[in-house]
N, C-alpha and C. Protein backbone atom coordinates (compact mmCIF):
# COMPACT_ATOMS: atom_id res chain seq x y z
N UNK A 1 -16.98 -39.58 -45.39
CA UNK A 1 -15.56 -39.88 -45.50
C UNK A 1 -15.16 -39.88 -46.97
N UNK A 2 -13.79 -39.15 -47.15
CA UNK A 2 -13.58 -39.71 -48.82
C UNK A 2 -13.12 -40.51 -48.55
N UNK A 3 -12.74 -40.95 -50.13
CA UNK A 3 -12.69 -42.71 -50.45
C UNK A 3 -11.18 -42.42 -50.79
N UNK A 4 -10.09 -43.52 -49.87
CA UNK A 4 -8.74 -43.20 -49.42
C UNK A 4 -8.25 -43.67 -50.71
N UNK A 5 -7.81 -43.31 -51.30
CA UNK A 5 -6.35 -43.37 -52.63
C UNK A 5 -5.55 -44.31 -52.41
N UNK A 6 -4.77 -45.02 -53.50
CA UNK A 6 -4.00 -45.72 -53.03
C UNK A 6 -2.84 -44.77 -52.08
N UNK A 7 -2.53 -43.51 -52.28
CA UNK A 7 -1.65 -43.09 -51.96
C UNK A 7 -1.56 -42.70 -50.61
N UNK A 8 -2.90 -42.33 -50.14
CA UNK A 8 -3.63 -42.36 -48.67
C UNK A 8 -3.22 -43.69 -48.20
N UNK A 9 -3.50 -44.68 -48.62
CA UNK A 9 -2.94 -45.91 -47.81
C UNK A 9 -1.67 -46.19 -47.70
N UNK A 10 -0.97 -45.93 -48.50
CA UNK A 10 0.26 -46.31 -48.71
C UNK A 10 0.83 -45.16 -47.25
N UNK A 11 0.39 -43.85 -47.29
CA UNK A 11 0.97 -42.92 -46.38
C UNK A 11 0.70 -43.10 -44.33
N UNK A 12 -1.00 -43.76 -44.72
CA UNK A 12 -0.53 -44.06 -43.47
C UNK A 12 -0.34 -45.74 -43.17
N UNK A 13 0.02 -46.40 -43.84
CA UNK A 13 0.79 -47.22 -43.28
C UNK A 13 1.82 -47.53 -43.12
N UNK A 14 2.72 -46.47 -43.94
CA UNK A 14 4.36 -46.09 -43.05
C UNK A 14 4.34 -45.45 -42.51
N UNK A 15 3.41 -44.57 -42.30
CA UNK A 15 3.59 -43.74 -40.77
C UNK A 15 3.31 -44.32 -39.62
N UNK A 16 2.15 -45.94 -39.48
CA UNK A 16 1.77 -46.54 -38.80
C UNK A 16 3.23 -47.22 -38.40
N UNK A 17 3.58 -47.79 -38.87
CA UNK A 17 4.88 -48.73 -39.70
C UNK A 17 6.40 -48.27 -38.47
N UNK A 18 6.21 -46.90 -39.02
CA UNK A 18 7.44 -46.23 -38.55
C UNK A 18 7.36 -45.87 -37.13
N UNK A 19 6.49 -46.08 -36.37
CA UNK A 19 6.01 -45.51 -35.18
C UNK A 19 6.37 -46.99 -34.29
N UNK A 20 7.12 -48.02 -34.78
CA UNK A 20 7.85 -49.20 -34.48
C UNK A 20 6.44 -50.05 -33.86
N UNK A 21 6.98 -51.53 -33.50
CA UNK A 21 6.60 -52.62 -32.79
C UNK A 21 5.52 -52.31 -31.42
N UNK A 22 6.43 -51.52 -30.41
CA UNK A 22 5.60 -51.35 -29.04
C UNK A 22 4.77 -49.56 -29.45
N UNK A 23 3.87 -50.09 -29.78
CA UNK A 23 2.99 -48.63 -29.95
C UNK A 23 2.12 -48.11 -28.38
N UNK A 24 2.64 -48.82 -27.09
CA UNK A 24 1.43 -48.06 -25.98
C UNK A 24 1.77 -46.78 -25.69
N UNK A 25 3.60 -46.39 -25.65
CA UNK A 25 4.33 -45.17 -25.56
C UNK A 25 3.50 -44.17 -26.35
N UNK A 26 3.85 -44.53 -27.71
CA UNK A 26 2.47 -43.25 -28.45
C UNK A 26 1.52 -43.13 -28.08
N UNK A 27 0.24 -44.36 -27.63
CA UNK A 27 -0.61 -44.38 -27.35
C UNK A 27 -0.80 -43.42 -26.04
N UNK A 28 -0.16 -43.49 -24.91
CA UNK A 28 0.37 -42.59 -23.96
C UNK A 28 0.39 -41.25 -24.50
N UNK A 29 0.71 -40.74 -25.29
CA UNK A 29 1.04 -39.52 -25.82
C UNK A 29 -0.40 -39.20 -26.24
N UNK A 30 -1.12 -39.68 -26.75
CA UNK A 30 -2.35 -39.50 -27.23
C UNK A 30 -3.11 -39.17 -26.56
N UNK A 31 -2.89 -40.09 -25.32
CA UNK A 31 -4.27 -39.77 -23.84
C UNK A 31 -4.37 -39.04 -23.23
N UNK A 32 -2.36 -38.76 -23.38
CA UNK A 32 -2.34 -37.40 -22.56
C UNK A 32 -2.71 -35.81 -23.49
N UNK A 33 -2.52 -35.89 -24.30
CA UNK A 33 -2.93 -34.79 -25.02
C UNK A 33 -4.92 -35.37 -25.12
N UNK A 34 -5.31 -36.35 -24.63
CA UNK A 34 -6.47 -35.87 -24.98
C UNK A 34 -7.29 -35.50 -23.57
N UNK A 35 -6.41 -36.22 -22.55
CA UNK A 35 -6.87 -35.59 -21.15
C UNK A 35 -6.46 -34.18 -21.06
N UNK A 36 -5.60 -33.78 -21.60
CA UNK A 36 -5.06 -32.09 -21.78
C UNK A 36 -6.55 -31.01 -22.54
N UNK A 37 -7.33 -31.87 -23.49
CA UNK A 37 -7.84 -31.34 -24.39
C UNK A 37 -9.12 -31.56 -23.54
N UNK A 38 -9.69 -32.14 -22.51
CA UNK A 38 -11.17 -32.65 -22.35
C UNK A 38 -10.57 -33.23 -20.95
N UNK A 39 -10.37 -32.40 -19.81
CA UNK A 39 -9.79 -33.29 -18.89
C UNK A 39 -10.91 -33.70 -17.89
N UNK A 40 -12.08 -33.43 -18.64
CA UNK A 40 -13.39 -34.30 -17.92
C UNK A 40 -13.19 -35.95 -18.65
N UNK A 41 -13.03 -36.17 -19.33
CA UNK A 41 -12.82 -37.15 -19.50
C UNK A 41 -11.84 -38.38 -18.43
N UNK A 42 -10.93 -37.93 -18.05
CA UNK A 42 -10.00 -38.86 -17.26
C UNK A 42 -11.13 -39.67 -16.16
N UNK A 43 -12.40 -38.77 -15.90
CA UNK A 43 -13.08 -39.12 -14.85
C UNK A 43 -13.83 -40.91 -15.83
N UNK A 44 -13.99 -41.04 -16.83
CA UNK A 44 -13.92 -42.10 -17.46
C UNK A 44 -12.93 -43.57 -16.89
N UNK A 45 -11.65 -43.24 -16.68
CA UNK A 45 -10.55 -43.94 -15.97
C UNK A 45 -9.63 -44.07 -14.92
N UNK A 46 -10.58 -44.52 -14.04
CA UNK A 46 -10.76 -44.53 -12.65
C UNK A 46 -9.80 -45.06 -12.56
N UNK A 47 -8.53 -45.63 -13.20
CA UNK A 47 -7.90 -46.46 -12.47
C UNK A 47 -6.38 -46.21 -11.83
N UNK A 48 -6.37 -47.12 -10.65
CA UNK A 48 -5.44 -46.53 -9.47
C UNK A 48 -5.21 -45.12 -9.24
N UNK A 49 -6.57 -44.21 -9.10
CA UNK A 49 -6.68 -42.74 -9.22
C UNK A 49 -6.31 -42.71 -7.56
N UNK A 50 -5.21 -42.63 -6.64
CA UNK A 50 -5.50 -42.09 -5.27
C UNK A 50 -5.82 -41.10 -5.55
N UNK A 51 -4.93 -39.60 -5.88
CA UNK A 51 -5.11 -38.13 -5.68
C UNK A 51 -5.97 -38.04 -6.83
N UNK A 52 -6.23 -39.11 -8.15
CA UNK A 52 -7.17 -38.56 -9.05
C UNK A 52 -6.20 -38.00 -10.06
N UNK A 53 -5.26 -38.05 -9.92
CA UNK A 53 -4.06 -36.92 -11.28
C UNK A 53 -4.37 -37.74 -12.83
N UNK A 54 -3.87 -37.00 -13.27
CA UNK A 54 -3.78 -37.55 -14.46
C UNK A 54 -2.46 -38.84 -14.87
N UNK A 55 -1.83 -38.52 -13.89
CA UNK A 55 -0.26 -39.20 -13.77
C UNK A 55 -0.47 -40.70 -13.34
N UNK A 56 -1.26 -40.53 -12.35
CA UNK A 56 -2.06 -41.70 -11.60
C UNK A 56 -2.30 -43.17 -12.80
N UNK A 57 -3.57 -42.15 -13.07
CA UNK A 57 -4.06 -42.98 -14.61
C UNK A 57 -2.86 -43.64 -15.37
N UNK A 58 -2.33 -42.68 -15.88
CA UNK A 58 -1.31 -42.46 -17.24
C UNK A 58 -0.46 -43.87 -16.94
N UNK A 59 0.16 -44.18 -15.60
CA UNK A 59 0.82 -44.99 -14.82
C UNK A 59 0.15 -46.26 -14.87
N UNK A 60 -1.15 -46.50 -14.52
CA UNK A 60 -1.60 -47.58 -13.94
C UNK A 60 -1.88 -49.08 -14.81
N UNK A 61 -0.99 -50.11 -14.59
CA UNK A 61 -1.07 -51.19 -15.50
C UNK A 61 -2.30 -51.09 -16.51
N UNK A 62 -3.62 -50.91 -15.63
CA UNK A 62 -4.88 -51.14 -16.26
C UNK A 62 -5.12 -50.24 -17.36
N UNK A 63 -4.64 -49.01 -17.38
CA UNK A 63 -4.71 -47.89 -18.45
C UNK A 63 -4.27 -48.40 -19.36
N UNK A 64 -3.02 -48.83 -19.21
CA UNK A 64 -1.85 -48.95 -19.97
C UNK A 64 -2.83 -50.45 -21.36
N UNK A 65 -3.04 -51.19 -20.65
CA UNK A 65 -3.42 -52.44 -20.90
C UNK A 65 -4.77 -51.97 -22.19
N UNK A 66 -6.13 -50.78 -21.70
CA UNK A 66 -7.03 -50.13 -21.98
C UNK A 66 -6.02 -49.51 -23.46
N UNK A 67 -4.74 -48.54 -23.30
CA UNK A 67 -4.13 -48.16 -24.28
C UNK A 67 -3.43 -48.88 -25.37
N UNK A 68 -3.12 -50.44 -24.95
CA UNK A 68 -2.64 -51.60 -25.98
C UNK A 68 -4.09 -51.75 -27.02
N UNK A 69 -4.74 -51.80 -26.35
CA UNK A 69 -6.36 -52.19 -26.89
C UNK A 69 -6.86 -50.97 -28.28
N UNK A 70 -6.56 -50.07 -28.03
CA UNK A 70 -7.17 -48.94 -28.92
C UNK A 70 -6.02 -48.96 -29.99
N UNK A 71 -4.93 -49.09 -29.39
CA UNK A 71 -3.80 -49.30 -30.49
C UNK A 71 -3.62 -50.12 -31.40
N UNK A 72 -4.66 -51.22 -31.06
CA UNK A 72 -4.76 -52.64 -31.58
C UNK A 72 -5.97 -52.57 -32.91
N UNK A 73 -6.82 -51.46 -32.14
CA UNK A 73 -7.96 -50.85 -32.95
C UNK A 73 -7.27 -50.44 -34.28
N UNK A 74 -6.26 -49.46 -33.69
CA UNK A 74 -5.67 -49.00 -35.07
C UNK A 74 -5.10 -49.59 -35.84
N UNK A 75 -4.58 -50.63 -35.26
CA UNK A 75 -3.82 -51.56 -36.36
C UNK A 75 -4.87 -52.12 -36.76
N UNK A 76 -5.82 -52.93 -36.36
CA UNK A 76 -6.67 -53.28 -37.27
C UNK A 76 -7.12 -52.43 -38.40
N UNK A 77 -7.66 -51.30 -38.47
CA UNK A 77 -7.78 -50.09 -39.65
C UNK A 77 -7.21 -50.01 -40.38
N UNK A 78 -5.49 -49.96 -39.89
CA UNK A 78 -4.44 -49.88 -41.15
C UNK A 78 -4.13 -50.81 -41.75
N UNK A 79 -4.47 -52.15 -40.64
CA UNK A 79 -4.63 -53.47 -41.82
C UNK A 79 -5.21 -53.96 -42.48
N UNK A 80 -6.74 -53.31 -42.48
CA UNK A 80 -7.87 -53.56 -43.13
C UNK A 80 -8.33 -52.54 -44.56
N UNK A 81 -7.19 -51.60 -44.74
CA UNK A 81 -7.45 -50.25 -45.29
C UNK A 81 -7.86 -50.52 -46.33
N UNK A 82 -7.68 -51.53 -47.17
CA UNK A 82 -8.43 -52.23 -48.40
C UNK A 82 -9.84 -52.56 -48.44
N UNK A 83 -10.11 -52.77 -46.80
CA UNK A 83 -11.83 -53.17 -46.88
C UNK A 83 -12.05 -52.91 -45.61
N UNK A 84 -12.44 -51.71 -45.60
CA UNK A 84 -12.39 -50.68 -44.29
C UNK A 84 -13.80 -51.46 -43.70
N UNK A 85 -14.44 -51.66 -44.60
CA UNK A 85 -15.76 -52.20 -44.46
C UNK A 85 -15.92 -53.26 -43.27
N UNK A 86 -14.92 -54.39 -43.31
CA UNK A 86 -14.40 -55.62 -43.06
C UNK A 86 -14.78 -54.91 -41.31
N UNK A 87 -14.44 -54.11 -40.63
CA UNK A 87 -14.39 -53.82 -39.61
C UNK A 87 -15.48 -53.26 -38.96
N UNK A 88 -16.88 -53.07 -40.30
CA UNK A 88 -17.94 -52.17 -39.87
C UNK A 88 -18.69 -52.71 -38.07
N UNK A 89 -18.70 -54.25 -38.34
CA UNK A 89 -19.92 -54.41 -36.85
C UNK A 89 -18.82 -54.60 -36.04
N UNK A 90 -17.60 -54.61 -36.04
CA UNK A 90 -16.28 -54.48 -34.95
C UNK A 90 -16.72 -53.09 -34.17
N UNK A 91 -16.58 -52.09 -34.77
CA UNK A 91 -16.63 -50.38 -34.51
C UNK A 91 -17.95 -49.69 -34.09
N UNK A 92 -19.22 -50.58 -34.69
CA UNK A 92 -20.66 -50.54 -34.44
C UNK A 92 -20.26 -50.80 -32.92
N UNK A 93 -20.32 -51.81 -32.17
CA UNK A 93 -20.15 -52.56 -31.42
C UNK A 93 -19.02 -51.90 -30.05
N UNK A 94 -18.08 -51.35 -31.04
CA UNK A 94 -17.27 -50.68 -30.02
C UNK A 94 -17.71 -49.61 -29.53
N UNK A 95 -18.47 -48.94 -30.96
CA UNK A 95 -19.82 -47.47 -30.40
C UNK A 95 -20.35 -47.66 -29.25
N UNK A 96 -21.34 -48.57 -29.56
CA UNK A 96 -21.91 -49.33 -28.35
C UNK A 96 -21.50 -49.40 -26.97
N UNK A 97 -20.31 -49.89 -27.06
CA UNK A 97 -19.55 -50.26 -25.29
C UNK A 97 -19.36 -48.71 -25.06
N UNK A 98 -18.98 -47.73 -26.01
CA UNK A 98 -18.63 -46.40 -25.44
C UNK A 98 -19.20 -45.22 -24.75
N UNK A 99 -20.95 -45.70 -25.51
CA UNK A 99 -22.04 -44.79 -24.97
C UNK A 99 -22.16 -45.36 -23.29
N UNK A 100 -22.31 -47.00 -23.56
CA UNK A 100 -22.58 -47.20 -22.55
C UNK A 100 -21.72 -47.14 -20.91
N UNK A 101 -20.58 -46.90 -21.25
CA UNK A 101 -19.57 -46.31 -20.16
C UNK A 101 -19.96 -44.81 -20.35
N UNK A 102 -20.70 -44.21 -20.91
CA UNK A 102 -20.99 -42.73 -20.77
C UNK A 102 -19.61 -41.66 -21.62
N UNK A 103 -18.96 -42.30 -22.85
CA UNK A 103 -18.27 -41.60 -23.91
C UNK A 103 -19.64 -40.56 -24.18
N UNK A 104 -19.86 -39.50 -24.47
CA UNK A 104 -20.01 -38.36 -25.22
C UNK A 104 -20.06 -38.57 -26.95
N UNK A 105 -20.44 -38.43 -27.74
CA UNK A 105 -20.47 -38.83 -29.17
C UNK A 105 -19.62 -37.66 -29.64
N UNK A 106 -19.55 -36.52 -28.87
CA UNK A 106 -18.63 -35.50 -29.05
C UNK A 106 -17.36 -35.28 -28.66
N UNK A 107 -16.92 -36.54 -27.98
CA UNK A 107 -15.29 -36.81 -27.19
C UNK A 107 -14.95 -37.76 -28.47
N UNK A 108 -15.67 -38.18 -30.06
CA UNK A 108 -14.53 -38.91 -30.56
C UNK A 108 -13.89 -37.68 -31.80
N UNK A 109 -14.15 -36.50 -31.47
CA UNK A 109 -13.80 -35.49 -32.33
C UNK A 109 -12.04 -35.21 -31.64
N UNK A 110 -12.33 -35.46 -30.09
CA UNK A 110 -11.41 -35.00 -29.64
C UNK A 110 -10.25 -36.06 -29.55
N UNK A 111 -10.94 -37.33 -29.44
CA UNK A 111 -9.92 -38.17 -29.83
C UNK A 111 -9.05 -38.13 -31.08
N UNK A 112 -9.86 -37.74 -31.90
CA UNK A 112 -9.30 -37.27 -33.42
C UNK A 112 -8.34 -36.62 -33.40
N UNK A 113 -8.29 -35.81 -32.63
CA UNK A 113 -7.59 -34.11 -32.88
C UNK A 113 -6.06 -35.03 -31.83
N UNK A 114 -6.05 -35.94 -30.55
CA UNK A 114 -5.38 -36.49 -29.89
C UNK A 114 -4.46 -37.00 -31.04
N UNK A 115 -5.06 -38.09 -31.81
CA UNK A 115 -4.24 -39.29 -32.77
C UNK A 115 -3.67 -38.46 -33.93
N UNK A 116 -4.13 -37.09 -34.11
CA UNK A 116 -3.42 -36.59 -35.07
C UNK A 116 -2.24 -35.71 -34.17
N UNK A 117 -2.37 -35.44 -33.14
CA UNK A 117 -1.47 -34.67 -32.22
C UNK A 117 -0.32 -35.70 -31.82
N UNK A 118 -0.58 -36.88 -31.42
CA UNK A 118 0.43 -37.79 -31.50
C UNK A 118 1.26 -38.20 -32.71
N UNK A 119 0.60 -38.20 -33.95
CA UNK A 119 1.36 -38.44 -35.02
C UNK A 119 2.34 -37.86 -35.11
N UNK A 120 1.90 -36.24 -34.87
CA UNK A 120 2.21 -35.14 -35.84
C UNK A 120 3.78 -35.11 -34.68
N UNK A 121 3.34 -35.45 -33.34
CA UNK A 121 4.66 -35.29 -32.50
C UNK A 121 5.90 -36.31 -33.03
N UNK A 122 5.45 -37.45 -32.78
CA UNK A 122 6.00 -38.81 -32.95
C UNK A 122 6.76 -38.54 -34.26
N UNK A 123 6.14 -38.08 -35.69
CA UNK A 123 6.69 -38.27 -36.88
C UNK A 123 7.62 -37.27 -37.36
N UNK A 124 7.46 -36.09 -36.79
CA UNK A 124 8.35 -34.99 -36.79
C UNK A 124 7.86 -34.66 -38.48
N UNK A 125 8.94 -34.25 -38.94
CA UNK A 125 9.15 -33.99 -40.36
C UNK A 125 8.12 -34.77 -41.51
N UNK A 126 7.72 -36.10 -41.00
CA UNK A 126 7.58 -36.68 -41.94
C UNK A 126 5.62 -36.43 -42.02
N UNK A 127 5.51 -35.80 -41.15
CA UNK A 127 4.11 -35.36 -40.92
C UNK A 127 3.69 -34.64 -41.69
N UNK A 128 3.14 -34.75 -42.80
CA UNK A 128 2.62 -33.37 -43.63
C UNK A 128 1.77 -33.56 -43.82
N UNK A 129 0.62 -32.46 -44.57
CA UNK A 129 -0.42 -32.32 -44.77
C UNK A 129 -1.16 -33.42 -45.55
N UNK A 130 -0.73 -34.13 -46.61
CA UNK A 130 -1.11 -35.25 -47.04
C UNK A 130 -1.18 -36.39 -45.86
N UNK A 131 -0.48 -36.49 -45.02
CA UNK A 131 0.05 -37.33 -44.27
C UNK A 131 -1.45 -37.35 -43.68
N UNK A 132 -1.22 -36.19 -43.05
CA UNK A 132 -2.53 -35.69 -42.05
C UNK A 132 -4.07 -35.81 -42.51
N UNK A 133 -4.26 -35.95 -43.80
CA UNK A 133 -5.63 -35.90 -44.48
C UNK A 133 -5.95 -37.21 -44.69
N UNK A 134 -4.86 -38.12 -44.97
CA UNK A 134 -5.14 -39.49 -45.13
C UNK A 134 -5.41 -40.25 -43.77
N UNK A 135 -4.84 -39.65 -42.61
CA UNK A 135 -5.30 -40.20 -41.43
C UNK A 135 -6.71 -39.53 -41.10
N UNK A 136 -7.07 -38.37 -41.73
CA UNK A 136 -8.27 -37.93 -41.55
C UNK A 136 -9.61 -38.58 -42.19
N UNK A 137 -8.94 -39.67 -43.31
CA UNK A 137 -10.23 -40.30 -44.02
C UNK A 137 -10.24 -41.12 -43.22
N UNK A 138 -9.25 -42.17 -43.07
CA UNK A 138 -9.49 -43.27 -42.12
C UNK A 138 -10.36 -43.18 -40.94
N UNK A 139 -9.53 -42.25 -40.14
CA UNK A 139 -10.67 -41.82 -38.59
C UNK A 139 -11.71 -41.27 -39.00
N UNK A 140 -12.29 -40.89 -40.38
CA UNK A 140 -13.99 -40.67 -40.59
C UNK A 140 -14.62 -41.50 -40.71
N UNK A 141 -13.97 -42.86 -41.15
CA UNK A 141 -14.65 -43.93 -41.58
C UNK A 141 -14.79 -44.99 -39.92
N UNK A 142 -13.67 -44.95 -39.29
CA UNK A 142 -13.96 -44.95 -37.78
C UNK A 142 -15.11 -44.98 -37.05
N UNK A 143 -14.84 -43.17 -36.90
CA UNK A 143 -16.24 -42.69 -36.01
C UNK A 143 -17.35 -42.84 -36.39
N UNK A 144 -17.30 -42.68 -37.97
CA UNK A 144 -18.85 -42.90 -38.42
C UNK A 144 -19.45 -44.30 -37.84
N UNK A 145 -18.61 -45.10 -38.23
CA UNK A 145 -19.19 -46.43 -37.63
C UNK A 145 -19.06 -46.49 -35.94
N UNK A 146 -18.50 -46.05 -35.21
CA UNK A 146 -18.41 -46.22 -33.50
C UNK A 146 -19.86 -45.34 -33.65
N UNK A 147 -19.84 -44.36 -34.11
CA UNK A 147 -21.36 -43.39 -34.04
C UNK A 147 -22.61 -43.67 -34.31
N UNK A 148 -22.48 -44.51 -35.38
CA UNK A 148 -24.14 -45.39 -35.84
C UNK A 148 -24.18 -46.57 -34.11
N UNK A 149 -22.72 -46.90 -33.60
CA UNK A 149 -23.28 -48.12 -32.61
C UNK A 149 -23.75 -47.33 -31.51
N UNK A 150 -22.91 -46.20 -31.21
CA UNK A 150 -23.09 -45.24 -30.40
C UNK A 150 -24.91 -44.73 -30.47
N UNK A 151 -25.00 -44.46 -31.37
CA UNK A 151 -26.41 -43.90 -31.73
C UNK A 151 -27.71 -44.91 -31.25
N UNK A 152 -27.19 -46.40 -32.06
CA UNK A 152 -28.19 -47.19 -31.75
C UNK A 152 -28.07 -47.63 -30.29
N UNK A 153 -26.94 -47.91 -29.68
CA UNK A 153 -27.57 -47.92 -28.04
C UNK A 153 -27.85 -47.19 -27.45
N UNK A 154 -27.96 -45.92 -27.35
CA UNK A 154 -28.73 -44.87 -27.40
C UNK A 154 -30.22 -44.57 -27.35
N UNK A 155 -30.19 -45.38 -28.20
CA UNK A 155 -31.53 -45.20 -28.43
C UNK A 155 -32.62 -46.15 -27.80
N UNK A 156 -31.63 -47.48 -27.75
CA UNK A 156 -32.25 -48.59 -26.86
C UNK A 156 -32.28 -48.01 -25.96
N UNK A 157 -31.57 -47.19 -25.25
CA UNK A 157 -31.26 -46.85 -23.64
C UNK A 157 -32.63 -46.31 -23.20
N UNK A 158 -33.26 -45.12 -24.45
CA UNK A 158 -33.78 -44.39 -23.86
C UNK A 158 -35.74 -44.53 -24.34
N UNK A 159 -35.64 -46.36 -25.12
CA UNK A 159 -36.69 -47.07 -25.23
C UNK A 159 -37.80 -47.32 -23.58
């Protein structure tokens, strides 16, 4: 990961900022572009699936509730952006829970490509390439850490 600038921080936390108070709507936008991108994945979120749609999911209190949670993730990041560190055995840990529901270590690339696809919708204009690179350090510093927890239960698993 590079090491975020003040100006990197400063950028995404008005973009965080500007994306208002109730963030699950974006968050929504995200899932669906990442069930669009990897729609093996939805099989992850079983919930109130009758026909199995994606709509199903997208709908169901429990998703919704699952989508406050990751959003919450992010705010923690953008509030911590001074000591990204501060969050390392949070994200270890979250690695962890992800292998063990059967996440892929290769679905948080695609989550990536989701949270920048939501930005880039959500912010319109104000999305630019700086914009975009500074959310790209942050989510390296992320995955790296969900990936070392990811890795090490992993490895217990297969002790």
């Amino acid at each position: 990961m590079e090491k975020l600038t003040g100006k990197d921080k400063e950028l995404v936390r008005e973009s965080w900022e500007s994306l208002g108070k109730n963030k699950v709507p974006h968050g929504v936008v995200m899932f669906t572009r990442l069930f669009e991108l990897d729609p093996n994945l939805l099989s992850l979120f079983p919930y109130n699936m009758k026909n199995g749609s994606m709509q199903d999911c997208l709908s169901s209190p429990e998703f919704l509730e699952h989508v406050a949670k990751v959003m919450l993730v992010i705010d923690a990041a953008v509030s911590n952006l001074d000591d990204l560190n501060s969050l390392e055995d949070y994200l270890i840990n979250l690695g962890r829970k992800h292998e063990a529901v059967g996440v892929k270590i290769q679905s948080f690339a695609v989550v990536g490509e989701s949270l920048l696809y939501m930005l880039q919708r959500s912010l319109g204009p104000a999305y630019t390439a700086a914009l975009r690179q500074a959310w790209l350090n942050v989510y390296g510093f992320v995955v790296a850490a969900m990936s070392s927890g990811w890795r090490e239960n992993g490895e217990r698993d297969s002790d």
